[in-house]
C-alpha atoms as a PDB file:
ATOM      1  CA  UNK A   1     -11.735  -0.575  25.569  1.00  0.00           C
ATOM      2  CA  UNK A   2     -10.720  -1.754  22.205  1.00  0.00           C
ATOM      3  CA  UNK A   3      -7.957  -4.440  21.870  1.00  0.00           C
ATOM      4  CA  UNK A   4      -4.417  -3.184  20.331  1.00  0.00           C
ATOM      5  CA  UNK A   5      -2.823  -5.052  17.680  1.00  0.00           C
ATOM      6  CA  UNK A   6       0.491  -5.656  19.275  1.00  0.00           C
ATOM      7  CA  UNK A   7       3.285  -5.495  16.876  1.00  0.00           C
ATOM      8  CA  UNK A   8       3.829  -9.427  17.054  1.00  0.00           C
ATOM      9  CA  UNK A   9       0.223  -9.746  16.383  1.00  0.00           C
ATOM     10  CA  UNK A  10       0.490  -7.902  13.162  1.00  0.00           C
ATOM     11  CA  UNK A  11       3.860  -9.346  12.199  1.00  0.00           C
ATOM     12  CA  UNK A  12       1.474 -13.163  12.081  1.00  0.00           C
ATOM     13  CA  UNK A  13      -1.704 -11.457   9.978  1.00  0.00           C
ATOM     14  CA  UNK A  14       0.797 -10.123   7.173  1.00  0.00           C
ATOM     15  CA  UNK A  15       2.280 -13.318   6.565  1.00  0.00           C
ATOM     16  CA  UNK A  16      -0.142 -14.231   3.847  1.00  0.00           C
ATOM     17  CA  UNK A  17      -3.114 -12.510   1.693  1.00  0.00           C
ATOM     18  CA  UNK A  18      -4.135  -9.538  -0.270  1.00  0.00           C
ATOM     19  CA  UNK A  19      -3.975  -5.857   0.592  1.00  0.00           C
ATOM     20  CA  UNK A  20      -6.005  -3.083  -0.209  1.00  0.00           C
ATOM     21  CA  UNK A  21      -4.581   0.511  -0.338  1.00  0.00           C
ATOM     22  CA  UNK A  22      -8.057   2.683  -0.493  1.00  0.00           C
ATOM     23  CA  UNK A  23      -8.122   5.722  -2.598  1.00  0.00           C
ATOM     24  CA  UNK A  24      -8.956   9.006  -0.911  1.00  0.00           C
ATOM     25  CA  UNK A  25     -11.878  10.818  -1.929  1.00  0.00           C
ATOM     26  CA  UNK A  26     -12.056  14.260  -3.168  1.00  0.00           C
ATOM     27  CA  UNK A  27     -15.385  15.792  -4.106  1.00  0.00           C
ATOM     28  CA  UNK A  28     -15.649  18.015  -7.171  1.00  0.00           C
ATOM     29  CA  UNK A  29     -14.158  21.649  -5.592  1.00  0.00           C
ATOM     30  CA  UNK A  30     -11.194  18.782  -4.539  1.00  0.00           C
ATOM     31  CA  UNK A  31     -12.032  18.766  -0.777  1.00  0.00           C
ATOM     32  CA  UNK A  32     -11.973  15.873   1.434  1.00  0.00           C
ATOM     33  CA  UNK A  33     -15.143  13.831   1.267  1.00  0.00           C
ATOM     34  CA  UNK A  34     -15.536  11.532   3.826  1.00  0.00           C
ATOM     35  CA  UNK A  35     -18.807  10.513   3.266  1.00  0.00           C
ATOM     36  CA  UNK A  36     -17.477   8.810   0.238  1.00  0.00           C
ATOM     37  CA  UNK A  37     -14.256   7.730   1.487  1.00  0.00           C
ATOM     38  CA  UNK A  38     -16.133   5.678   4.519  1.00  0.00           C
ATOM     39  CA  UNK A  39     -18.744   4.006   1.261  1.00  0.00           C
ATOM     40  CA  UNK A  40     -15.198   3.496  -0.484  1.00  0.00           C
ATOM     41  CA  UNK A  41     -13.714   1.632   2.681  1.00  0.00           C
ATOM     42  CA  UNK A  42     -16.831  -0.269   3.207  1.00  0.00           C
ATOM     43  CA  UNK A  43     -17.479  -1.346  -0.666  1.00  0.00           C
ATOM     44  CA  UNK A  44     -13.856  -2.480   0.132  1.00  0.00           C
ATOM     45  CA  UNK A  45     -13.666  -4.235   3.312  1.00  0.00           C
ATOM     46  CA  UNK A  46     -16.398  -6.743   1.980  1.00  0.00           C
ATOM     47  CA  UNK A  47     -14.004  -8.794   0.631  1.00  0.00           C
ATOM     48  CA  UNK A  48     -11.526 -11.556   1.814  1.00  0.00           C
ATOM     49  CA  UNK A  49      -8.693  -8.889   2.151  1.00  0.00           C
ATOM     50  CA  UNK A  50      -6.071  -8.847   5.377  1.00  0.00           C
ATOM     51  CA  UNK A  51      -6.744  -5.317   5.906  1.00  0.00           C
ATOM     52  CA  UNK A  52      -6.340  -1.744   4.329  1.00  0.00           C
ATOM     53  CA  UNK A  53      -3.399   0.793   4.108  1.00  0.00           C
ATOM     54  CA  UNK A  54      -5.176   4.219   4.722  1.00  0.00           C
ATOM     55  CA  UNK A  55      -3.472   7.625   3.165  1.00  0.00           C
ATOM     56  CA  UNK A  56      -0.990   5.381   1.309  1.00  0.00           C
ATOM     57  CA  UNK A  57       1.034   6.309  -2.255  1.00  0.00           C
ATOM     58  CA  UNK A  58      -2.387   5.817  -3.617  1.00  0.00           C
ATOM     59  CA  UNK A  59      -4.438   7.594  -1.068  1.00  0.00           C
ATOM     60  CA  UNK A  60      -2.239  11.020  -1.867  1.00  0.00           C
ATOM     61  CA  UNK A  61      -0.549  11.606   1.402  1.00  0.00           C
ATOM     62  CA  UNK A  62       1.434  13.889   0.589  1.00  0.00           C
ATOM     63  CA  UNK A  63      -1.450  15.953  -0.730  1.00  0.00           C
ATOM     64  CA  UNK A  64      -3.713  15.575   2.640  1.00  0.00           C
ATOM     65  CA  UNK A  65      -3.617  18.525   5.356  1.00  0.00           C
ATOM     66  CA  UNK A  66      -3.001  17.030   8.448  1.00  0.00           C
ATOM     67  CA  UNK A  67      -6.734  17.560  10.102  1.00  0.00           C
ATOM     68  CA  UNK A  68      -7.624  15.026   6.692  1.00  0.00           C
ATOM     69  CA  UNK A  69      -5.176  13.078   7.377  1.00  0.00           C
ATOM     70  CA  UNK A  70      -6.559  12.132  11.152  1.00  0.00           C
ATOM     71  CA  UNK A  71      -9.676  12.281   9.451  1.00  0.00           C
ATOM     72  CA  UNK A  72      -9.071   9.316   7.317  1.00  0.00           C
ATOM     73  CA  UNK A  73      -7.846   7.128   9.830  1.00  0.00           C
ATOM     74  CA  UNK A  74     -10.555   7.743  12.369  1.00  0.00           C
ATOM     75  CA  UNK A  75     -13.073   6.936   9.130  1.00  0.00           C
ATOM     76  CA  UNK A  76     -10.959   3.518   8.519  1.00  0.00           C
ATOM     77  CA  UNK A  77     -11.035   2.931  12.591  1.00  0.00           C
ATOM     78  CA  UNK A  78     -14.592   2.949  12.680  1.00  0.00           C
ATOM     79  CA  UNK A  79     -15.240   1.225   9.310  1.00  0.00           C
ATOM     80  CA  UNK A  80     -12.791  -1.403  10.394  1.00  0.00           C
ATOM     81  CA  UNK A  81     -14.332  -4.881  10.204  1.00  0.00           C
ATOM     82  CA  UNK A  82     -13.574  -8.293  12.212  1.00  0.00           C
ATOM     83  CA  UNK A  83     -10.391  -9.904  11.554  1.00  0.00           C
ATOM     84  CA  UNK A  84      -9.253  -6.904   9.286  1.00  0.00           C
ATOM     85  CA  UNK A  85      -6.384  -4.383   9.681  1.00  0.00           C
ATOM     86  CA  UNK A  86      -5.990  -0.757   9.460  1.00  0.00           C
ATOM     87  CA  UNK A  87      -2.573   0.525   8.897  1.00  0.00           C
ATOM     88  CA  UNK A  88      -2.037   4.262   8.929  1.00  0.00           C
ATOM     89  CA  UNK A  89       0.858   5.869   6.924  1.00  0.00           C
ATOM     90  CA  UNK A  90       3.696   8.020   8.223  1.00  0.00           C
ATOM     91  CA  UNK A  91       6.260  10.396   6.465  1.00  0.00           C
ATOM     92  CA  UNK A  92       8.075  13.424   5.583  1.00  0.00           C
ATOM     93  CA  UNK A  93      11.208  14.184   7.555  1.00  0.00           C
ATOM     94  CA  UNK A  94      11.937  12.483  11.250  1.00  0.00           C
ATOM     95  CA  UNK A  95       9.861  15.257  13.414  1.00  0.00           C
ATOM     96  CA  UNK A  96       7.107  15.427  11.166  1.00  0.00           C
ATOM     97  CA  UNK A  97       6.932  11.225  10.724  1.00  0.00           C
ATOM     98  CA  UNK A  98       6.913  11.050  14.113  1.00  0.00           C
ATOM     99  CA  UNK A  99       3.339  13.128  15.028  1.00  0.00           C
ATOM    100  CA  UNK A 100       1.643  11.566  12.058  1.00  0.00           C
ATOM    101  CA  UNK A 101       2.710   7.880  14.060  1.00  0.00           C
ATOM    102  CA  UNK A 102       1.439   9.121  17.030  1.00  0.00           C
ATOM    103  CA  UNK A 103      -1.453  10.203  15.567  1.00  0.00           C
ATOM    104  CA  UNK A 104      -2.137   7.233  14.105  1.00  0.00           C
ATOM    105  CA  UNK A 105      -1.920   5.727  17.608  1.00  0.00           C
ATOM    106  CA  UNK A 106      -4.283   7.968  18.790  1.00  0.00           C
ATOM    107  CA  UNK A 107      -6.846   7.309  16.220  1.00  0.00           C
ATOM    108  CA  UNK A 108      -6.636   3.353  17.269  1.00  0.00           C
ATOM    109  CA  UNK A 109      -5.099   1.881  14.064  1.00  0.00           C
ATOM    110  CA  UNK A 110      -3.258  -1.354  13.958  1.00  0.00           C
ATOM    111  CA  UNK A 111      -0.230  -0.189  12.534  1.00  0.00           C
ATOM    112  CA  UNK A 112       1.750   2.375  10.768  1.00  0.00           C
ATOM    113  CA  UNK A 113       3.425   2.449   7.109  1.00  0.00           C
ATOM    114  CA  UNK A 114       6.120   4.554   7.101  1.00  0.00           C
ATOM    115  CA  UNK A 115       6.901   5.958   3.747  1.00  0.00           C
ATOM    116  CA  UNK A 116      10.090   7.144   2.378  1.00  0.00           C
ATOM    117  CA  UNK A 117      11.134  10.653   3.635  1.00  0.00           C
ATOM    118  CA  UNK A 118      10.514  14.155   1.799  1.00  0.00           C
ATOM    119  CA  UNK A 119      12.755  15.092  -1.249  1.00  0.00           C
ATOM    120  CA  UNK A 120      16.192  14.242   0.628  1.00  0.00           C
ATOM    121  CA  UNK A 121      18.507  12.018  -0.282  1.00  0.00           C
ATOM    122  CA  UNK A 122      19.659  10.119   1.966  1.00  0.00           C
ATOM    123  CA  UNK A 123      22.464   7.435   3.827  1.00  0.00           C
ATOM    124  CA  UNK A 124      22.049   3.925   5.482  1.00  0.00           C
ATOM    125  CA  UNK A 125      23.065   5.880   8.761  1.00  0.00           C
ATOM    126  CA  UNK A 126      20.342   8.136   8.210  1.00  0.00           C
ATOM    127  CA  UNK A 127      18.010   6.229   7.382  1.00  0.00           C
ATOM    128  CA  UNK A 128      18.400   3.895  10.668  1.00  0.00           C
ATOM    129  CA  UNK A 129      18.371   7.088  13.026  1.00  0.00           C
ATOM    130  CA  UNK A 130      15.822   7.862  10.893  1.00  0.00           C
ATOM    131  CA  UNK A 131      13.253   4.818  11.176  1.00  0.00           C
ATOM    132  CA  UNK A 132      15.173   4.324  14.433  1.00  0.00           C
ATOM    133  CA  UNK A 133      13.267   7.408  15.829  1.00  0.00           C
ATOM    134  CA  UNK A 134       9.958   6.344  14.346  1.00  0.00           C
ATOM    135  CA  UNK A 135       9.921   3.255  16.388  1.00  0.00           C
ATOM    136  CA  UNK A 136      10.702   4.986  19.003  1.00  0.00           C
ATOM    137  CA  UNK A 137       7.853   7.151  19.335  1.00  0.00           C
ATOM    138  CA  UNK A 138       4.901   4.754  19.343  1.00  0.00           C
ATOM    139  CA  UNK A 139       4.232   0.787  20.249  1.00  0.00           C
ATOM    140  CA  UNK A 140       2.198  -0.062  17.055  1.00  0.00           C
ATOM    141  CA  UNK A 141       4.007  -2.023  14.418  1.00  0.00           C
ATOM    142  CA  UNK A 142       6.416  -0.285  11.944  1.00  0.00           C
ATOM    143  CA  UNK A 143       6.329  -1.492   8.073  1.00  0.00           C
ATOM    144  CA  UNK A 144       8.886   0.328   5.892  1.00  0.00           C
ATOM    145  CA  UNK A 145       8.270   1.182   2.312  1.00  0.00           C
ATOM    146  CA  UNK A 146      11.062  -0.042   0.875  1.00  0.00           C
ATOM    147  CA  UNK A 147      11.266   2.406  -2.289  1.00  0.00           C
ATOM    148  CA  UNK A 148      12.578   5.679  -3.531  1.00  0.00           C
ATOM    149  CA  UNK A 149      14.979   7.405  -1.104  1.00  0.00           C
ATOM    150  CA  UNK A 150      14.431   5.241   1.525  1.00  0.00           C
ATOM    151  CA  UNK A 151      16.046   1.482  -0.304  1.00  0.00           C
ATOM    152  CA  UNK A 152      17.632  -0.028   2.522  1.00  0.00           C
ATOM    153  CA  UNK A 153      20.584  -2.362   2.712  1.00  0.00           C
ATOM    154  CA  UNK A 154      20.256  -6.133   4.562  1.00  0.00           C
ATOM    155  CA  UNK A 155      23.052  -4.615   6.986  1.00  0.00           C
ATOM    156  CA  UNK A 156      20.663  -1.696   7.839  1.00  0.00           C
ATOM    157  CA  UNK A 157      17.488  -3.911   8.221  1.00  0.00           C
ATOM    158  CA  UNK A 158      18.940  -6.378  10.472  1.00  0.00           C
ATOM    159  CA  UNK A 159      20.310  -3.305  12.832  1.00  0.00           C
ATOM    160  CA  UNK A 160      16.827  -2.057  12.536  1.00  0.00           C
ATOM    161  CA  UNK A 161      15.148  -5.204  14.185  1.00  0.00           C
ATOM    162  CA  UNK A 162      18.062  -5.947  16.310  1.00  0.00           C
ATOM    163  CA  UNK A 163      17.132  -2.648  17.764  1.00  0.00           C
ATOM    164  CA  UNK A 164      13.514  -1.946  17.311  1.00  0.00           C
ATOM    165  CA  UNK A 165      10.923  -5.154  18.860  1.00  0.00           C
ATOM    166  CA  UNK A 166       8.155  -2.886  16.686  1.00  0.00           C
ATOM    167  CA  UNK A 167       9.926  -2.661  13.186  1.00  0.00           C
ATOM    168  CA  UNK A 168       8.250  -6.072  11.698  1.00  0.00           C
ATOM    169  CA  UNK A 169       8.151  -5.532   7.941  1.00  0.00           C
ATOM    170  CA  UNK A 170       9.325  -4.137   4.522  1.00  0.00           C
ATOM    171  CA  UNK A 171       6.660  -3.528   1.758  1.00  0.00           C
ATOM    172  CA  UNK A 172       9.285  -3.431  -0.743  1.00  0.00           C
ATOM    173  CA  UNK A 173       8.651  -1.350  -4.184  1.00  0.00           C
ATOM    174  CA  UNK A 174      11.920  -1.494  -5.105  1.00  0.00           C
ATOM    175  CA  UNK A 175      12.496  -5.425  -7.109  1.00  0.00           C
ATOM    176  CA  UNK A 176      16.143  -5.820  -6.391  1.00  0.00           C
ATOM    177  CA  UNK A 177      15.910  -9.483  -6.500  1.00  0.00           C
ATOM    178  CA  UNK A 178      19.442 -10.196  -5.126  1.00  0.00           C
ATOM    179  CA  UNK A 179      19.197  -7.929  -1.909  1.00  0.00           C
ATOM    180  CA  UNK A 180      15.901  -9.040  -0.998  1.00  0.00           C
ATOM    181  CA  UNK A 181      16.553 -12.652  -0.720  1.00  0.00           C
ATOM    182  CA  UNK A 182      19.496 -11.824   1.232  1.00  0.00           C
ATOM    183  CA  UNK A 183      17.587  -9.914   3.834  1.00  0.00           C
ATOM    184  CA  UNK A 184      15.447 -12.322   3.911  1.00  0.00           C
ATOM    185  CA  UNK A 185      17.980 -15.139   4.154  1.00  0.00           C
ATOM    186  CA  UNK A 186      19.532 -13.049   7.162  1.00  0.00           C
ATOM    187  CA  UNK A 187      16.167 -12.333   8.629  1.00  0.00           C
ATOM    188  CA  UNK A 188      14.435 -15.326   8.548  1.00  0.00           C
ATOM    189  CA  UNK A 189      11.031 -14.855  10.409  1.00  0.00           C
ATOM    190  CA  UNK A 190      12.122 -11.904  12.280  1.00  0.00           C
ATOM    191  CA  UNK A 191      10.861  -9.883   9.348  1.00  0.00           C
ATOM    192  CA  UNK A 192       7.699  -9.679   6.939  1.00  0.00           C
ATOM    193  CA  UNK A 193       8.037  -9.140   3.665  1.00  0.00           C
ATOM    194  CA  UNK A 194       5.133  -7.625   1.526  1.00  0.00           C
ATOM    195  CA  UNK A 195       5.186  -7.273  -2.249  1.00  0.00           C
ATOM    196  CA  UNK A 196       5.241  -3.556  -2.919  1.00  0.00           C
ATOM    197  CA  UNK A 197       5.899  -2.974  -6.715  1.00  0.00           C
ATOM    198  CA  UNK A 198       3.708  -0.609  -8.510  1.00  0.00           C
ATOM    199  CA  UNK A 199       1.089  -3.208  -9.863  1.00  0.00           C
ATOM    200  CA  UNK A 200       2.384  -5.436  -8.168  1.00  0.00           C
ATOM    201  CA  UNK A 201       0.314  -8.583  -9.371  1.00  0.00           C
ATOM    202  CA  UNK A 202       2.814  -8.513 -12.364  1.00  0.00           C
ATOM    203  CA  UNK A 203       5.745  -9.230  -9.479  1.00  0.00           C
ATOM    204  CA  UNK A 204       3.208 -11.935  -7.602  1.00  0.00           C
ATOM    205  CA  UNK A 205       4.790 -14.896  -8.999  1.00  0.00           C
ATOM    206  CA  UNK A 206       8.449 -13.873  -8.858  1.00  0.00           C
ATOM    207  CA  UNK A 207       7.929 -12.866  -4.926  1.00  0.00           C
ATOM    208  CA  UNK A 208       5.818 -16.292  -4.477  1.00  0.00           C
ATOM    209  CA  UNK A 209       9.093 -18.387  -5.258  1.00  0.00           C
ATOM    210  CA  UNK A 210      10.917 -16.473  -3.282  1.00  0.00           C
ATOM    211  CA  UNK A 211       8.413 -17.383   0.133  1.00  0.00           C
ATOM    212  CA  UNK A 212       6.509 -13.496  -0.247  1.00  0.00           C
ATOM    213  CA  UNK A 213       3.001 -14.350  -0.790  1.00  0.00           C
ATOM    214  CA  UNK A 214       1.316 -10.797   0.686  1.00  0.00           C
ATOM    215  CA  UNK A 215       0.849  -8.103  -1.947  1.00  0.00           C
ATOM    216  CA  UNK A 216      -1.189  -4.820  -1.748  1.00  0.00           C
ATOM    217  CA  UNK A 217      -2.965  -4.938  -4.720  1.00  0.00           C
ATOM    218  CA  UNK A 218      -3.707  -1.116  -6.864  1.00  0.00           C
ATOM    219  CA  UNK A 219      -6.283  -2.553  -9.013  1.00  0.00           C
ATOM    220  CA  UNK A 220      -8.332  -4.149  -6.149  1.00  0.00           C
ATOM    221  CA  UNK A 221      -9.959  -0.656  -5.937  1.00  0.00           C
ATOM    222  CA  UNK A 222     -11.758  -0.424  -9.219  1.00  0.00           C
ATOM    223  CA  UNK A 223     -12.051  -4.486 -10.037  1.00  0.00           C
ATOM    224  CA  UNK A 224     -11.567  -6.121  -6.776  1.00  0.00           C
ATOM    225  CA  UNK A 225     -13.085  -9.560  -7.689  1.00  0.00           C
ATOM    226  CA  UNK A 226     -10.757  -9.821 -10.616  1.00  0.00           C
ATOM    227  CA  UNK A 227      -7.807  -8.945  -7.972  1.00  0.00           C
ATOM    228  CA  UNK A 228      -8.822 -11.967  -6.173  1.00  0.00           C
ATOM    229  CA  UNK A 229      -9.327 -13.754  -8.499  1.00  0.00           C
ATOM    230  CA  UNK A 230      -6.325 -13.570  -9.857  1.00  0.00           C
ATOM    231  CA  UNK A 231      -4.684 -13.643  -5.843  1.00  0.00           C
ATOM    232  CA  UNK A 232      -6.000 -17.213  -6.178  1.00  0.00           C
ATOM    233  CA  UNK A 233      -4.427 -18.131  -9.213  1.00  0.00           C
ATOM    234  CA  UNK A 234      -0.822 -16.970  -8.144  1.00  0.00           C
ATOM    235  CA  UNK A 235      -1.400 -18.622  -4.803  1.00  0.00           C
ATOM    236  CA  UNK A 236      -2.588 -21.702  -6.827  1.00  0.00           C
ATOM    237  CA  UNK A 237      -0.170 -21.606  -9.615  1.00  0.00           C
ATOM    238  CA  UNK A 238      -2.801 -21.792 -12.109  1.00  0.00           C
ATOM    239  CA  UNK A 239      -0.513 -21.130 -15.425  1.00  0.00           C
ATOM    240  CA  UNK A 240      -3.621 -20.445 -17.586  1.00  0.00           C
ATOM    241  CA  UNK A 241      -5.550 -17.917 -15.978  1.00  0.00           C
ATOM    242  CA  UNK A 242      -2.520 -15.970 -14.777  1.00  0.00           C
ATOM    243  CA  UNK A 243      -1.387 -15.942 -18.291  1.00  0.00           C
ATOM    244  CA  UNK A 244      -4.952 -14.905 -19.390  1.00  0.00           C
ATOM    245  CA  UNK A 245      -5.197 -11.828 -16.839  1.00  0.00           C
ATOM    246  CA  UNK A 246      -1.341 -10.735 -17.927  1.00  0.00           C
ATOM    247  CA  UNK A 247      -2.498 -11.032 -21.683  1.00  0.00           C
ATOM    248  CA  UNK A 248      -6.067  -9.586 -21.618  1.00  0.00           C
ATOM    249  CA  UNK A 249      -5.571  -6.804 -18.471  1.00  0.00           C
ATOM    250  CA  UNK A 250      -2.056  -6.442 -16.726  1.00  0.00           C
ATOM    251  CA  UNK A 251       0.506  -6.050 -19.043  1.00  0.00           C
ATOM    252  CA  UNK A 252      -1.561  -3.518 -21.290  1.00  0.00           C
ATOM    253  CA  UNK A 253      -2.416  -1.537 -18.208  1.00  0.00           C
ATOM    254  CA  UNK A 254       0.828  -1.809 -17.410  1.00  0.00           C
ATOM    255  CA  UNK A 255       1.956  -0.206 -20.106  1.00  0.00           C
ATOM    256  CA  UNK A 256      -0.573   2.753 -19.577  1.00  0.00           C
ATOM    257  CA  UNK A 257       0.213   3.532 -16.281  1.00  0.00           C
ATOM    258  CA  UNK A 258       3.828   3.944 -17.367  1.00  0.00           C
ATOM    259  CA  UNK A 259       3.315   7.013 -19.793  1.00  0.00           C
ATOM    260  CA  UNK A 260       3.455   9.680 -17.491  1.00  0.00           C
ATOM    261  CA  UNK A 261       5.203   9.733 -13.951  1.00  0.00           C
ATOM    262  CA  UNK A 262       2.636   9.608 -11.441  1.00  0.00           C
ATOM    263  CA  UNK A 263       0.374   7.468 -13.322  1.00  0.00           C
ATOM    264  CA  UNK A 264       0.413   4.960 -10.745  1.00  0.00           C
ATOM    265  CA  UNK A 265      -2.130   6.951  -8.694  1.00  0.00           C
ATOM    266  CA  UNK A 266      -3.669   8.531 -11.744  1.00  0.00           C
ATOM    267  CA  UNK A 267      -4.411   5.362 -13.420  1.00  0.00           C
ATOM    268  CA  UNK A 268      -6.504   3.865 -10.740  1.00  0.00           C
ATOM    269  CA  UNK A 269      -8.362   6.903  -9.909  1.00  0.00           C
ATOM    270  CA  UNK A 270      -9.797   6.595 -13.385  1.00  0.00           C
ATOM    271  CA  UNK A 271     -10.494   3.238 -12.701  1.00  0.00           C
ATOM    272  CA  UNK A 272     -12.509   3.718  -9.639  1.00  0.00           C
ATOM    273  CA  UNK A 273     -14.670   6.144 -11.869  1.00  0.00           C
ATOM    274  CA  UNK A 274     -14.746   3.806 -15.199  1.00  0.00           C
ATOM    275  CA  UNK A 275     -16.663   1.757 -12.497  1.00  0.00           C
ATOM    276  CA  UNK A 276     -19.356   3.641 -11.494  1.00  0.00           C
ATOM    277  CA  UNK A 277     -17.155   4.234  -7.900  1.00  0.00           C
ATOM    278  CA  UNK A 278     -15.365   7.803  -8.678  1.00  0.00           C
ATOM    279  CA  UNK A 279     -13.143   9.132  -5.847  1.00  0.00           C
ATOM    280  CA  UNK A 280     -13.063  12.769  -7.697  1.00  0.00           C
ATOM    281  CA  UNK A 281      -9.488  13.648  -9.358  1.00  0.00           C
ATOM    282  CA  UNK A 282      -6.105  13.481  -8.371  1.00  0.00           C
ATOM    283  CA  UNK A 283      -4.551  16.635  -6.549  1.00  0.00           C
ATOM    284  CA  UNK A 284      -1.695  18.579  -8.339  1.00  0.00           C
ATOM    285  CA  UNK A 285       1.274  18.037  -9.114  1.00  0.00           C
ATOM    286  CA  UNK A 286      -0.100  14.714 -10.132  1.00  0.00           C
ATOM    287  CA  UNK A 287      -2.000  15.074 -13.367  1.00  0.00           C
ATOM    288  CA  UNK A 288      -5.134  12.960 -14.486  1.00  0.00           C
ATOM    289  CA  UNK A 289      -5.373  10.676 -17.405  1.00  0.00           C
ATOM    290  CA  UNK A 290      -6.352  12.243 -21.002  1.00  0.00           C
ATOM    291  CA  UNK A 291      -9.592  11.575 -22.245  1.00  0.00           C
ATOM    292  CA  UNK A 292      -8.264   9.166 -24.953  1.00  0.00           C
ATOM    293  CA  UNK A 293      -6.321   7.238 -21.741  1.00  0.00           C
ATOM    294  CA  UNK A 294      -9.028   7.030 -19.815  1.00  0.00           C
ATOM    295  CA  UNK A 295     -11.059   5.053 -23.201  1.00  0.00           C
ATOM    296  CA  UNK A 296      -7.713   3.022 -23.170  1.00  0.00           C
ATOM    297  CA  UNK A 297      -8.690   1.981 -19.458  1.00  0.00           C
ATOM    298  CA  UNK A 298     -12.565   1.502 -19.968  1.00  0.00           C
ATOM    299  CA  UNK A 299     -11.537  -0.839 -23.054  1.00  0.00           C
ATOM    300  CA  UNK A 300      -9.511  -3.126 -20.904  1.00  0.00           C
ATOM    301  CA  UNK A 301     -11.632  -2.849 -17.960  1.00  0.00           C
ATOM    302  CA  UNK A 302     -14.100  -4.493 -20.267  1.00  0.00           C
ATOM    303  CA  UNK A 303     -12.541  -7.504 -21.524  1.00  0.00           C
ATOM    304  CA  UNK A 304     -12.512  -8.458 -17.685  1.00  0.00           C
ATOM    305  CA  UNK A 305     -15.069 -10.968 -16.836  1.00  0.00           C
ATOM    306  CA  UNK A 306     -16.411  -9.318 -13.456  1.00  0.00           C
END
């Protein structure tokens, strides 16, 4: 029988390192293509990463059927290698978050990401009966993607782990400086904190100072060396070649990925393919990058020394 990561367990191996948030991979009549998506996860996991966040933002969740969904984590599950994670994403509304958790279970991951909820807006109360019910439903640890309709206040996160033993971290995309230092402040080691911005190697120095070294990394799945690489560098606080990889890479791509909404997925979908590792196209309503983009990305993909 296989050991299960207890929630404490994965609370101590997100503490510190780099996180990869795999692609999915669509073939070209956009089907699921798990024969790819299992050479994907294994290209991947050969590098010194704490584990990988299956059917993220960037893995199209909200695009997969539910029998693709399972399918993904069972892939990740078996591809898993020693002393690496697999965390399986949750969403939608309560009912539906809750059998994609459980499924997750099922399928032997180490964890669950739970995104924020379908198209609702929505209150602090909610959102606590909400996650509450989540945590509820399965004994794997809970991380909460702090972002979009689902930005929680330091009141509602300590209630949350006063409450739920599982609920161990907040992959936060949203960069409110202020509130996030006082959740930490109120948390202290109770709670994990993972840097969740969109690029979020841009953000790795400002988190650093404020004690959040763990980032997921977007870029690690088309130039993963040069995500290290630069990992390093932040962790090191080697001014030079962070300033280099901001100058030459980051900040340009940056400034891609922002032209159309959605981009954020887009943009390293093109990636993957610019090097020689294409996970097909991104499903509608997300749209891919135009031709003279995706020159824009090969260009700057270039002046990297990988």
């Amino acid at each position: 029988m296989s050991h299960k990561t207890s929630p404490d367990e994965l609370r101590s191996r997100l503490k510190s390192g780099l996180l990869s948030f795999p692609l999915t991979d669509f073939d070209e009549n956009n089907e699921f293509d798990g024969l790819s998506f299992r050479k994907r996860l294994d290209w991947l996991s050969s590098f010194p990463i704490i584990g990988n966040f299956i059917a993220g933002g960037a893995g199209e969740f909200f695009s997969l059927s539910e029998t693709e969904f399972v399918s993904t984590i069972k892939i990740a599950v078996e591809a898993r290698r020693q002393g690496q994670i697999v965390i399986g994403s949750s969403g939608f509304g309560t009912h539906k978050a809750i059998n994609y958790a459980q499924e997750v279970e099922r399928a032997g991951a180490d964890g669950i990401l739970l995104l924020p909820p379908y198209l609702t807006e929505t209150s602090q109360q909610g959102l606590l009966d909400h996650i509450g019910a989540v945590c509820n439903s399965t004994k794997l640890g809970i991380i909460v993607y702090n972002r979009a309709n689902c930005r929680l206040n330091t009141d509602t996160v300590i209630r949350l782990a006063e409450r739920h033993d599982n609920f161990i971290a907040i992959k936060d995309g949203v960069g409110d400086i202020e509130e996030l230092l006082r959740m930490k402040t109120q948390a202290g080691e109770r709670i994990v904190f993972i840097n969740g911005m969109p690029t979020a190697e841009i953000y790795a120095q400002a988190y650093l100072g404020m004690g959040v070294p763990t980032y997921s990394s977007a870029i690690f799945n088309f130039i993963p060396e040069a995500a290290i690489s630069f990992y390093k560098a932040v962790m090191d606080q080697n001014e030079e070649n962070i300033r280099n990889f901001l100058t030459k890479f980051l900040l340009p791509y940056s400034k891609l990925r922002g032209r159309q909404p959605g981009y954020a997925i887009s943009i390293v979908k093109a990636g993957a393919r610019a090097v020689g590792r294409s996970a097909g196209k991104v499903r509608s309503p997300l749209s891919d990058l135009t031709n003279s983009e995706y020159e824009e990305l090969q260009s700057l993909i270039l002046k990297i020394n990988i």
